[in-house]
C-alpha atoms as a PDB file:
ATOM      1  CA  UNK A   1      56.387 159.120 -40.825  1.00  0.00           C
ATOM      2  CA  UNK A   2      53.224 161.339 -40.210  1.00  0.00           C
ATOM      3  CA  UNK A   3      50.633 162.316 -43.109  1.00  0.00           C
ATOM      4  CA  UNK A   4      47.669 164.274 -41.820  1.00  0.00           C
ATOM      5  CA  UNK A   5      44.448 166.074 -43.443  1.00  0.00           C
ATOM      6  CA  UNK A   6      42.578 168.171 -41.406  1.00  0.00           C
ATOM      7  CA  UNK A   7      39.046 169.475 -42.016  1.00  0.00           C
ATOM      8  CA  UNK A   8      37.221 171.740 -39.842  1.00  0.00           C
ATOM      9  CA  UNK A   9      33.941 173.541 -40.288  1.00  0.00           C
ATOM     10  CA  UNK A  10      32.032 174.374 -37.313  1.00  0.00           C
ATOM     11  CA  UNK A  11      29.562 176.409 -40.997  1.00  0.00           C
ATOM     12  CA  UNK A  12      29.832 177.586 -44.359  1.00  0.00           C
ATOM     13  CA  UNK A  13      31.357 180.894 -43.190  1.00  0.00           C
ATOM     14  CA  UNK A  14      34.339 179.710 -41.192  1.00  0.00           C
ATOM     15  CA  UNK A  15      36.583 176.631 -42.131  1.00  0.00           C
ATOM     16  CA  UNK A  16      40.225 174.942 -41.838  1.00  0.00           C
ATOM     17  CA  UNK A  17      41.962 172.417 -44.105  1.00  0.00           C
ATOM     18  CA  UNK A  18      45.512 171.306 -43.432  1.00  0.00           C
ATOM     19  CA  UNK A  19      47.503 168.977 -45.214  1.00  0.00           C
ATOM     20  CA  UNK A  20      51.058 168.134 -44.011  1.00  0.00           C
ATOM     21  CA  UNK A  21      53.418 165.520 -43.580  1.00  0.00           C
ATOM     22  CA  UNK A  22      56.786 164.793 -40.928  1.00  0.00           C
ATOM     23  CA  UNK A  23      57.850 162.801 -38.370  1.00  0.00           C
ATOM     24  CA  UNK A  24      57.040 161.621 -34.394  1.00  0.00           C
ATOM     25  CA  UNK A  25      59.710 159.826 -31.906  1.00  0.00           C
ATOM     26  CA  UNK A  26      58.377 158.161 -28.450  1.00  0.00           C
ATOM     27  CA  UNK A  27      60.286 157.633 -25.603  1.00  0.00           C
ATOM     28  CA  UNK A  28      59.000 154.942 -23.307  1.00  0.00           C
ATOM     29  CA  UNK A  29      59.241 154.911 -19.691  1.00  0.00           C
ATOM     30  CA  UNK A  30      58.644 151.375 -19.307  1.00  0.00           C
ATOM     31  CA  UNK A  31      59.029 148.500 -21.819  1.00  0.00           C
ATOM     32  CA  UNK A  32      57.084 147.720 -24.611  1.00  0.00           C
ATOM     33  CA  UNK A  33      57.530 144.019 -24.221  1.00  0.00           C
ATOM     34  CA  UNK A  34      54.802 141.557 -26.371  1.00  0.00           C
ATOM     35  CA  UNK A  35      52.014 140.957 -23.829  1.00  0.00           C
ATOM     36  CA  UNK A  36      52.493 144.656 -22.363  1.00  0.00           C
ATOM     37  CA  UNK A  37      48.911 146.344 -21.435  1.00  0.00           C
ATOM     38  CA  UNK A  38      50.170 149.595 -20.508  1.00  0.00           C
ATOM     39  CA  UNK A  39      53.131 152.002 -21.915  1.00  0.00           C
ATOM     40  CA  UNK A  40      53.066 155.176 -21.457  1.00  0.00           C
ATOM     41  CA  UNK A  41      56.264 158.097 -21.442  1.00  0.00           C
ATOM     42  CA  UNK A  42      57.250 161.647 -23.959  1.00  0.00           C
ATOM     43  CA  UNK A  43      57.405 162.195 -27.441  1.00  0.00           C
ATOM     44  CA  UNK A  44      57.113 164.647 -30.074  1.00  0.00           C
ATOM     45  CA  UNK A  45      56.621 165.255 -33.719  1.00  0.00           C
ATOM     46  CA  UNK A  46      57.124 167.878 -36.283  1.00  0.00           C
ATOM     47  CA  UNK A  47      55.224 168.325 -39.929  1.00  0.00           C
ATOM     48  CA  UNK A  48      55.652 170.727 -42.549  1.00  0.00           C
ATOM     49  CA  UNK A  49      51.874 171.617 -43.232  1.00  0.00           C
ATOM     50  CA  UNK A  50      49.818 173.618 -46.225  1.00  0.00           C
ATOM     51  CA  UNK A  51      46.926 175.522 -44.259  1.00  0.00           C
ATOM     52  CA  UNK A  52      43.915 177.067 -45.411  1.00  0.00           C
ATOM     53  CA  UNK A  53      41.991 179.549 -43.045  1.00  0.00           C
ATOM     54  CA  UNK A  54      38.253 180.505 -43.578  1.00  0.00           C
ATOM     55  CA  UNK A  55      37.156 183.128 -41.158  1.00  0.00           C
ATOM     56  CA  UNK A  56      33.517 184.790 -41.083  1.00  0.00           C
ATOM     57  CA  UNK A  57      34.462 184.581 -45.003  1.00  0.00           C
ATOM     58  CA  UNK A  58      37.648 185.792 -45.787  1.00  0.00           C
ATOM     59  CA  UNK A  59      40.296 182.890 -46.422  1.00  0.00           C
ATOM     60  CA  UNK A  60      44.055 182.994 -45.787  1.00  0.00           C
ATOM     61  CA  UNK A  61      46.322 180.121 -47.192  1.00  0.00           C
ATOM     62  CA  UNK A  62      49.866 180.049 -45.747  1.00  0.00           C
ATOM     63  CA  UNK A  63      52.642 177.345 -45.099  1.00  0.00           C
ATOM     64  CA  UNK A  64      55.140 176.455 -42.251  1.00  0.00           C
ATOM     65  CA  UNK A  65      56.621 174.198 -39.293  1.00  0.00           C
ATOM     66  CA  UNK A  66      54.118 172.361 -36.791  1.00  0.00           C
ATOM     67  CA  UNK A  67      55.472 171.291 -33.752  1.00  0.00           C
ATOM     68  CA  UNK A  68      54.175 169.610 -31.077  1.00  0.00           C
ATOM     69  CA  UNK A  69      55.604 167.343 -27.496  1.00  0.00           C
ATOM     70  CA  UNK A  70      54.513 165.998 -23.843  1.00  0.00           C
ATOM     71  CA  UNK A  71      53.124 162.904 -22.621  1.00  0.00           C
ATOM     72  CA  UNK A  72      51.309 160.217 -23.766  1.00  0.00           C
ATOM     73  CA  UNK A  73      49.779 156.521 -22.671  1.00  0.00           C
ATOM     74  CA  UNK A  74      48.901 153.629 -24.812  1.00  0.00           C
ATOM     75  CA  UNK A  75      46.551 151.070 -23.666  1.00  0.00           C
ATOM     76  CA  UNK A  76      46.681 147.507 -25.496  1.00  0.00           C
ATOM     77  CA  UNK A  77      43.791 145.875 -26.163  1.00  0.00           C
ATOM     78  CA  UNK A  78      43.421 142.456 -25.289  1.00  0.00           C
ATOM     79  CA  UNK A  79      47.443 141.871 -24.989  1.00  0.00           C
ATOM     80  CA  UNK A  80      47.955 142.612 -29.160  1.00  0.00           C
ATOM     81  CA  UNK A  81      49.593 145.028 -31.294  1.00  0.00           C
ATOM     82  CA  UNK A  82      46.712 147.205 -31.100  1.00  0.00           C
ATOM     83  CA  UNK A  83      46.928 150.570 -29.097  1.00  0.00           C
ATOM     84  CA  UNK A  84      44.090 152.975 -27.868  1.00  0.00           C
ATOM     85  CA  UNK A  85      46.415 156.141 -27.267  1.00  0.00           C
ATOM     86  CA  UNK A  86      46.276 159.396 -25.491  1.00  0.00           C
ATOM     87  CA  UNK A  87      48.007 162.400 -25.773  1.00  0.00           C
ATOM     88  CA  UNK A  88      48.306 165.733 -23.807  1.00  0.00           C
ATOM     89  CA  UNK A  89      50.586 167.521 -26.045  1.00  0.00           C
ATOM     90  CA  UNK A  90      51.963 171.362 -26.068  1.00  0.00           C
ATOM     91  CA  UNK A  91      51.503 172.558 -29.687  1.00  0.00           C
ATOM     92  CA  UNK A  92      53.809 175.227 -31.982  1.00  0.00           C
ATOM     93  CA  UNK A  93      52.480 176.760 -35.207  1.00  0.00           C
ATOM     94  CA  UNK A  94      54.914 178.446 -37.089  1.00  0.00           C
ATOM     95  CA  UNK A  95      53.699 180.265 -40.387  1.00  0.00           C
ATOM     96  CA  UNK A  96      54.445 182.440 -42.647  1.00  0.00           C
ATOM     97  CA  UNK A  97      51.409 184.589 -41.652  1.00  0.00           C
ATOM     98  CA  UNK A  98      50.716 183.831 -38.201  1.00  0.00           C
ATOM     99  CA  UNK A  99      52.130 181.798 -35.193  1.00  0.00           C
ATOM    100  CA  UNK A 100      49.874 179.610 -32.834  1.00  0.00           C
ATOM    101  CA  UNK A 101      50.746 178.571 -29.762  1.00  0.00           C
ATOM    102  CA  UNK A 102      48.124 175.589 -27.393  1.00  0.00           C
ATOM    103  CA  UNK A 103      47.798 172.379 -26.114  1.00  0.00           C
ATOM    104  CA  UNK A 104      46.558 169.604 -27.823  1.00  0.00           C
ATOM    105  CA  UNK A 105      44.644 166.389 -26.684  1.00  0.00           C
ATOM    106  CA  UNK A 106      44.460 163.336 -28.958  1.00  0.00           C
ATOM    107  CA  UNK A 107      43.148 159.879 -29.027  1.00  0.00           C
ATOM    108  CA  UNK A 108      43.465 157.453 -31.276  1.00  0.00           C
ATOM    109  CA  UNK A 109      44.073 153.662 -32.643  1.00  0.00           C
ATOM    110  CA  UNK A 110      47.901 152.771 -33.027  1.00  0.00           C
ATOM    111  CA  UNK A 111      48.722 149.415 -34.258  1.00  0.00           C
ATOM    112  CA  UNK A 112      52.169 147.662 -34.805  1.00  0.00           C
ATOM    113  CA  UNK A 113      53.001 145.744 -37.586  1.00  0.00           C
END
């Protein structure tokens, strides 16, 4: 399962918060055997998210269907379940009151348990 918040405000005039929550598959395209450093391969995920737009004032508030796929690579640290990952990702807004369409980069900490 996914759960993000999002907050962005670059000033007081123009903002975005999103709250949604989904789902992410990976497909690896080498093992990820204990003691593995490096995995990388595909995956994808999809959330159902609650947006709020703030732009030079004006807000919009809408709801829909983020989607997003492509590559990524996960680097364990020191041979443990812990994961600096990177993602190059093509990215699919679909809202009731606008569409977005981009790629998306990510890194982050992904641990196993």
């Amino acid at each position: 399962p996914i759960a993000q918040i999002i907050y962005v405000a670059p000033d007081s005039n123009n903002s975005s918060t999103t709250l949604g929550i989904g789902g992410f598959f990976d497909y690896n395209l080498v093992p990820n055997a204990p003691g593995a450093t490096d995995v990388y391969g595909f995956g994808g995920d999809a959330e159902i998210a609650s947006v709020n737009v703030k732009v030079a004032g004006t807000s919009v508030s809408t709801s829909g269907l983020g989607l997003n796929g492509g590559a990524f690579y996960k680097y364990f640290l020191f041979k443990s379940d812990t994961a600096l990952r990177f993602d190059a990702d093509l990215h699919v807004g679909l809202f009731d009151k606008y569409t977005e369409t981009g790629l998306k980069f990510l890194a982050g900490i992904q641990t196993y348990f």
